[in-house]
N, C-alpha and C. Protein backbone atom coordinates (compact mmCIF):
# COMPACT_ATOMS: atom_id res chain seq x y z
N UNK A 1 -4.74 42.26 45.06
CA UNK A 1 -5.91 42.80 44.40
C UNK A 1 -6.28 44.13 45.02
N UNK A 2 -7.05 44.83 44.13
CA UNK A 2 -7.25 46.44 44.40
C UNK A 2 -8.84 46.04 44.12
N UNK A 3 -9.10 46.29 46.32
CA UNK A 3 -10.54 46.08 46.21
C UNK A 3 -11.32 47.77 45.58
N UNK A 4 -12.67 47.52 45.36
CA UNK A 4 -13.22 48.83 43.75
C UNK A 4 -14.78 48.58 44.93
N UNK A 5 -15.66 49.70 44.94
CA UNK A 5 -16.77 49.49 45.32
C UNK A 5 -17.49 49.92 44.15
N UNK A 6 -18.72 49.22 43.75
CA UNK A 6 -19.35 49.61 42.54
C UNK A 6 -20.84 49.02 42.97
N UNK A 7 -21.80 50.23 42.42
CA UNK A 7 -23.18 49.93 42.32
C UNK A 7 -24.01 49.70 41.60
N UNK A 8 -25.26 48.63 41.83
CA UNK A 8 -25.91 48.15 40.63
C UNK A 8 -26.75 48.05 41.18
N UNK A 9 -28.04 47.74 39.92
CA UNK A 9 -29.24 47.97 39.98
C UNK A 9 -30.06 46.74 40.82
N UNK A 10 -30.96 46.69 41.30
CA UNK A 10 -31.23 45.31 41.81
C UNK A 10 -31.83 44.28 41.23
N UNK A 11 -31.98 44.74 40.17
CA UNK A 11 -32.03 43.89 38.70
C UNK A 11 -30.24 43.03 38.60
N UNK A 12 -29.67 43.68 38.36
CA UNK A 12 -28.00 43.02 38.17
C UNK A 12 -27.54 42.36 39.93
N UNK A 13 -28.16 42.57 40.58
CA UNK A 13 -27.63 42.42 42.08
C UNK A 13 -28.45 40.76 42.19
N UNK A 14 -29.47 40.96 41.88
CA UNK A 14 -30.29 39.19 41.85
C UNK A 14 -29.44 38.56 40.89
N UNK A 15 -29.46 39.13 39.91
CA UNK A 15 -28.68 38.10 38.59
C UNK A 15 -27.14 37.69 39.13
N UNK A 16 -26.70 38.41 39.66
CA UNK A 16 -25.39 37.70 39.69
C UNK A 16 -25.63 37.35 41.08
N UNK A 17 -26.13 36.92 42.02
CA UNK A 17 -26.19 36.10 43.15
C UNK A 17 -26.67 35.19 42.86
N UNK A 18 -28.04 35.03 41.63
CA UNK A 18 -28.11 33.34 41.43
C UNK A 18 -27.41 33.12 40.72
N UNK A 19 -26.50 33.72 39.68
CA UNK A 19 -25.45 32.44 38.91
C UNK A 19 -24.35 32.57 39.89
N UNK A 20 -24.27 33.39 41.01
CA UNK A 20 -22.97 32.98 41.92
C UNK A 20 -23.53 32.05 42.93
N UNK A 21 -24.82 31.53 42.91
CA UNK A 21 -25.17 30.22 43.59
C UNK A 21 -25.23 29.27 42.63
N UNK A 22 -25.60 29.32 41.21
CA UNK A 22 -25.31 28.02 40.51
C UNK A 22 -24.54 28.11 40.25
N UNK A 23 -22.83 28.69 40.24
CA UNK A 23 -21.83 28.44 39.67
C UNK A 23 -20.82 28.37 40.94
N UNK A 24 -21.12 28.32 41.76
CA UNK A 24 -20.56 28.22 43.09
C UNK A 24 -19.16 28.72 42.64
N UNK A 25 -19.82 30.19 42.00
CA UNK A 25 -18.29 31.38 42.50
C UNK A 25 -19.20 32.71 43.05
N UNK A 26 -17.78 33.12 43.79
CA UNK A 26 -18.33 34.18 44.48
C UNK A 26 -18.76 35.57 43.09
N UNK A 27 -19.50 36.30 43.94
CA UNK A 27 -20.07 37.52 42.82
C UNK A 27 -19.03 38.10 42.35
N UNK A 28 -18.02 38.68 43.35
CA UNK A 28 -16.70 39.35 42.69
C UNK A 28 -16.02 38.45 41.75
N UNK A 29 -15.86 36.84 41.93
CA UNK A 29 -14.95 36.60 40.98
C UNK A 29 -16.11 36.46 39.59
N UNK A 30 -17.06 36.77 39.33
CA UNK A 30 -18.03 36.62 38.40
C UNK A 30 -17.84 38.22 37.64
N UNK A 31 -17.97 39.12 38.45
CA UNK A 31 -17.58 40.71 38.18
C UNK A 31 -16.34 40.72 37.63
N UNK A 32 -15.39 39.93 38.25
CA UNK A 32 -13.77 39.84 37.27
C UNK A 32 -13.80 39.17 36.65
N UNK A 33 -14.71 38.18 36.11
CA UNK A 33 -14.78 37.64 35.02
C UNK A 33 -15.05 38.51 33.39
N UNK A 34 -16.30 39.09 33.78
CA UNK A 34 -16.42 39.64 32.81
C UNK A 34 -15.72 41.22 32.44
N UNK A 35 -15.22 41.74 33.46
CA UNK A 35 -14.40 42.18 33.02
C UNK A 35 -13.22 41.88 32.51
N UNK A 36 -12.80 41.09 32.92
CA UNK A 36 -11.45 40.51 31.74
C UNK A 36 -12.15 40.15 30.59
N UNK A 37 -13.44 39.60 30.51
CA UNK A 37 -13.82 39.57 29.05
C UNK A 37 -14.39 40.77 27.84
N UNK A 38 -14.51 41.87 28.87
CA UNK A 38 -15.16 43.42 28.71
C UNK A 38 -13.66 43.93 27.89
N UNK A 39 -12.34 43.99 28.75
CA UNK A 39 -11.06 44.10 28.60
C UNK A 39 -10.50 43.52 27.05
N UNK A 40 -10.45 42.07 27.13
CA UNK A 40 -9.97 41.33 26.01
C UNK A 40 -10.70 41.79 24.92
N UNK A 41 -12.16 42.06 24.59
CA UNK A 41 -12.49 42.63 23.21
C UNK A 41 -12.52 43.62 22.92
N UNK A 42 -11.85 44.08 23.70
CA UNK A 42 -11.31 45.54 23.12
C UNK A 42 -12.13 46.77 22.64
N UNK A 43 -11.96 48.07 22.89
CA UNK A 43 -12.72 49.32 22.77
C UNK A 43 -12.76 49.39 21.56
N UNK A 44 -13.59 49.74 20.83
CA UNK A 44 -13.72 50.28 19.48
C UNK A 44 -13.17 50.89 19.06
N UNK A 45 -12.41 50.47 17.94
CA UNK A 45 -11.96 50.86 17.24
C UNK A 45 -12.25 52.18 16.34
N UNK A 46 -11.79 53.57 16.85
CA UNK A 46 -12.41 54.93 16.04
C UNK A 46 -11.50 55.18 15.19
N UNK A 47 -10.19 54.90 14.63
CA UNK A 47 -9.58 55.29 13.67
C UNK A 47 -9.75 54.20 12.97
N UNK A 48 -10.15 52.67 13.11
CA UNK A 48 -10.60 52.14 12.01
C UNK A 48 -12.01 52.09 11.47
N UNK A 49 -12.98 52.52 12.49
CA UNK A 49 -14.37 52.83 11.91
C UNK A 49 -13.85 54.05 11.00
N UNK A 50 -13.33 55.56 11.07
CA UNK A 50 -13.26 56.16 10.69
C UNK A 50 -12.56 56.15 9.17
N UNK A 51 -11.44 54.78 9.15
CA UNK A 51 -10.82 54.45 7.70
C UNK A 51 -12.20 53.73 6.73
N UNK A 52 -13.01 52.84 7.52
CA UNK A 52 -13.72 52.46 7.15
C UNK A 52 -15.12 52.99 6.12
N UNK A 53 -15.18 54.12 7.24
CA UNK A 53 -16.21 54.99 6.49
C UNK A 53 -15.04 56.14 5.34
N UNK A 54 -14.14 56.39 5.47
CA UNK A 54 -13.88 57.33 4.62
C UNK A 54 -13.37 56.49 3.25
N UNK A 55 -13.49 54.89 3.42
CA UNK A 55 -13.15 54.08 2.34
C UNK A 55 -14.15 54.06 1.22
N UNK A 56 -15.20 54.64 1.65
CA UNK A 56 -16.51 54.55 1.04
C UNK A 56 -16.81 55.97 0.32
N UNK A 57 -16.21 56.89 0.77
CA UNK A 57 -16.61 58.48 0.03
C UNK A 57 -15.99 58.39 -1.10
N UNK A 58 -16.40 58.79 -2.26
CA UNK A 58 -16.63 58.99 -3.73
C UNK A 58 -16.44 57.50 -4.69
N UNK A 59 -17.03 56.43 -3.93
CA UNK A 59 -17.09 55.14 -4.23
C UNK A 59 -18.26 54.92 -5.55
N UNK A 60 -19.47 55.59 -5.23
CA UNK A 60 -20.60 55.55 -5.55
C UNK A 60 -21.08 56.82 -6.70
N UNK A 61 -21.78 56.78 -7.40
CA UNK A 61 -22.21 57.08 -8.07
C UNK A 61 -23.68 57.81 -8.17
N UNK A 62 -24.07 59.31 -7.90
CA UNK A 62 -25.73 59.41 -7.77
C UNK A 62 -26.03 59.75 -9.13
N UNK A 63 -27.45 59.66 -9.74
CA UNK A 63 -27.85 60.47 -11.10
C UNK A 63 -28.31 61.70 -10.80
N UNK A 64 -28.43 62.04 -9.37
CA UNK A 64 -28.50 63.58 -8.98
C UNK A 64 -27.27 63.64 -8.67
N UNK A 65 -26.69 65.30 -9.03
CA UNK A 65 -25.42 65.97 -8.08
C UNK A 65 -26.00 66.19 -7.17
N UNK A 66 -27.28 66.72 -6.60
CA UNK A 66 -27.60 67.40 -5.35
C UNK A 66 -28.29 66.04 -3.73
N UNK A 67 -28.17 64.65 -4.61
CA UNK A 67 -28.57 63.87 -3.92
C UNK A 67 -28.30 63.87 -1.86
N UNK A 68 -26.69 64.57 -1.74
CA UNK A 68 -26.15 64.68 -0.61
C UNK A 68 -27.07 65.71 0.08
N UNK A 69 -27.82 66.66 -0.44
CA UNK A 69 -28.46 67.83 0.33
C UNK A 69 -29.63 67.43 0.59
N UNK A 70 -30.13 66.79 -0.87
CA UNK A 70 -31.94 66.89 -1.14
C UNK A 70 -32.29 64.93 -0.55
N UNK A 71 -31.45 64.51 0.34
CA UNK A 71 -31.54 62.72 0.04
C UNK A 71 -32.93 62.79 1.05
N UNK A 72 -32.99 63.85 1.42
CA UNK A 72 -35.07 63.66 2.26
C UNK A 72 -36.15 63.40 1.45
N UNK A 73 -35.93 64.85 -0.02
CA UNK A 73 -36.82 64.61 -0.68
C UNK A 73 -36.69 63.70 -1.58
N UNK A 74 -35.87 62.93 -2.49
CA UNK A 74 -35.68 61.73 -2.62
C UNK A 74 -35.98 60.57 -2.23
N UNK A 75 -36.01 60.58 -1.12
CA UNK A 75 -36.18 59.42 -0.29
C UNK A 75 -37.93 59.15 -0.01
N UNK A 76 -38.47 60.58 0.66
CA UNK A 76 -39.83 60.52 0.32
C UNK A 76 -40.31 60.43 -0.81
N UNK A 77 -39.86 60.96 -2.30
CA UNK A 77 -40.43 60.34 -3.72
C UNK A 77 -40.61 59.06 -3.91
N UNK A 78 -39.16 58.57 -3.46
CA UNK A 78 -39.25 57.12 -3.85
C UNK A 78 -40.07 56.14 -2.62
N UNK A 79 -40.48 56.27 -1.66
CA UNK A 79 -41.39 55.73 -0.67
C UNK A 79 -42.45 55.66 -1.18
N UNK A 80 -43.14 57.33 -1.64
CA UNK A 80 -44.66 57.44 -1.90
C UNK A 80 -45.13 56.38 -3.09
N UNK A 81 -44.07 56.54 -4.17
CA UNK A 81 -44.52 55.35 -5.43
C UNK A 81 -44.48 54.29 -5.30
């Protein structure tokens, strides 16, 4: 193992000393816990958010053409009524 020094707040420093007294594991193996679980779900995905959102451009339909510029004042019309 590749010991890492890392600092935390003393908010996170209480929390993981009492569940490393009710779980009778030490703090580090509680810190490698969740990092392997930080690890396994994986970073976000930006080229599929990005397919995601571009799946959606010219999907829709406005009864304004100018809706993309003016969607403030729109948006306040339709609030005030």
């Amino acid at each position: 193992m590749i010991r890492t020094q890392i600092q935390q707040s003393d908010k996170q420093s209480k929390i993981l000393k009492d569940l490393s007294i009710n779980r009778r594991e030490s703090v580090a193996s509680l810190i490698r816990q969740v990092i392997d679980q930080f690890i396994s779900s994986g970073a976000p995905n930006r080229i599929g958010q990005y397919q995601q959102a571009i799946s959606v451009v010219g999907k829709y339909e406005a009864d304004s053409p100018d809706i993309s510029v003016e969607h403030d004042k729109y948006l306040d019309e339709g609030y005030s009524s």
